[in-house]
Protein backbone atom coordinates (compact mmCIF):
# COMPACT_ATOMS: atom_id res chain seq x y z
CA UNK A 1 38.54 13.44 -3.88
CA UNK A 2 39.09 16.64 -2.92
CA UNK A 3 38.86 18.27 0.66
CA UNK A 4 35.90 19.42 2.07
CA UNK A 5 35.95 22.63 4.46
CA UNK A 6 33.41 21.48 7.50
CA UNK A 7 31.87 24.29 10.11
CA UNK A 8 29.69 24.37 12.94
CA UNK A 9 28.71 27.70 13.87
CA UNK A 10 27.75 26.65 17.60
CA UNK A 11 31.14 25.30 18.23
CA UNK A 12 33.33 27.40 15.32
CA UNK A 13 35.66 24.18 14.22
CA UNK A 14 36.95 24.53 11.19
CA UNK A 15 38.55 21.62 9.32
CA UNK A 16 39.96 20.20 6.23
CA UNK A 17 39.44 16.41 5.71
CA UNK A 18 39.22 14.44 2.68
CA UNK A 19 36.71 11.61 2.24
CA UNK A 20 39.71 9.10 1.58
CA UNK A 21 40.96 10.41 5.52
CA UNK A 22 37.22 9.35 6.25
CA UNK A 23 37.43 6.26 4.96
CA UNK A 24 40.75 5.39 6.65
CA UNK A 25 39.97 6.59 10.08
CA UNK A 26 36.61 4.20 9.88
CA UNK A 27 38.91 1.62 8.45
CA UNK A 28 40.38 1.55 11.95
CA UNK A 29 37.62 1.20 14.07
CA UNK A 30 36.03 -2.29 15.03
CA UNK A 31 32.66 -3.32 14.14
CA UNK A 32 31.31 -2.18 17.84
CA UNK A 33 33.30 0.67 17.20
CA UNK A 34 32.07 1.61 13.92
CA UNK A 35 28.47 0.63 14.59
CA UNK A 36 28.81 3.30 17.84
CA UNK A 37 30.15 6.19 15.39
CA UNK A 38 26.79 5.85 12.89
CA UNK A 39 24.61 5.95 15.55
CA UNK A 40 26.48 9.00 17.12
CA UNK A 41 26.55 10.49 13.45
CA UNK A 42 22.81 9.59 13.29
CA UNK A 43 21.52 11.38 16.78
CA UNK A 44 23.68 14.53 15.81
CA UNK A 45 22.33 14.80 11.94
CA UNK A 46 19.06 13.72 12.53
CA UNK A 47 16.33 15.52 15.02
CA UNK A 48 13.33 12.31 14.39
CA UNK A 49 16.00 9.81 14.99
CA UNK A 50 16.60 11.23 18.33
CA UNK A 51 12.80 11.63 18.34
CA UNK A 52 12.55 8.08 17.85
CA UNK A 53 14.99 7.17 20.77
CA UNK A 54 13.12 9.16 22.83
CA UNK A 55 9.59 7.86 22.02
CA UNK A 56 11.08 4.41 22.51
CA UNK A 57 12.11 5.12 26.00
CA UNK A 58 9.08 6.69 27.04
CA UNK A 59 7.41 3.62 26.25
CA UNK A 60 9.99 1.13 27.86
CA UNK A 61 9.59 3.02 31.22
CA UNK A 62 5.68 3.05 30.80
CA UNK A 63 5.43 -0.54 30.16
CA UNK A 64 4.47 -0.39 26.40
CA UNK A 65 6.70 -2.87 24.99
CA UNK A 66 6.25 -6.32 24.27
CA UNK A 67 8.37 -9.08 24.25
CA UNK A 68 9.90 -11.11 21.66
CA UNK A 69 7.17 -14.08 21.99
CA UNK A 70 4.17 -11.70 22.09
CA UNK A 71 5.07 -10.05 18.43
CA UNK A 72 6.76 -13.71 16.91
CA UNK A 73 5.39 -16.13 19.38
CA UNK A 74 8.26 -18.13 19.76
């Protein structure tokens, strides 16, 4: 595949980087590792993810969870 030019105007990085160097850099992380990257790549692509993090913390500190038995009951 060919190289892709990547910028971010609020931090001006300009890169080449083929999908195949993608690929192989992800290829060398571990599953934890890996799993850490996506959500990373999720919170900085995606404004109602973060939303959703958010949201979910707001209602751990208030109390509006419930646990495990309460939704499955076992």
């Amino acid at each position: 595949m060919p190289a892709k030019n990547i910028s971010t105007a609020a931090n001006n990085l300009n890169i080449t980087i083929t999908v195949e160097q993608v690929v192989k850099a992800l290829n060398g992380l571990n599953a934890k590792q890996r799993s850490a990257f996506i959500e990373d790549l999720l919170a900085a692509t995606n404004s109602e993810y973060l939303a959703s993090i958010k949201e979910a913390r707001s209602d751990y500190r208030h109390g509006r969870v419930k646990s495990h038995k309460d939704v499955f009951g076992s």
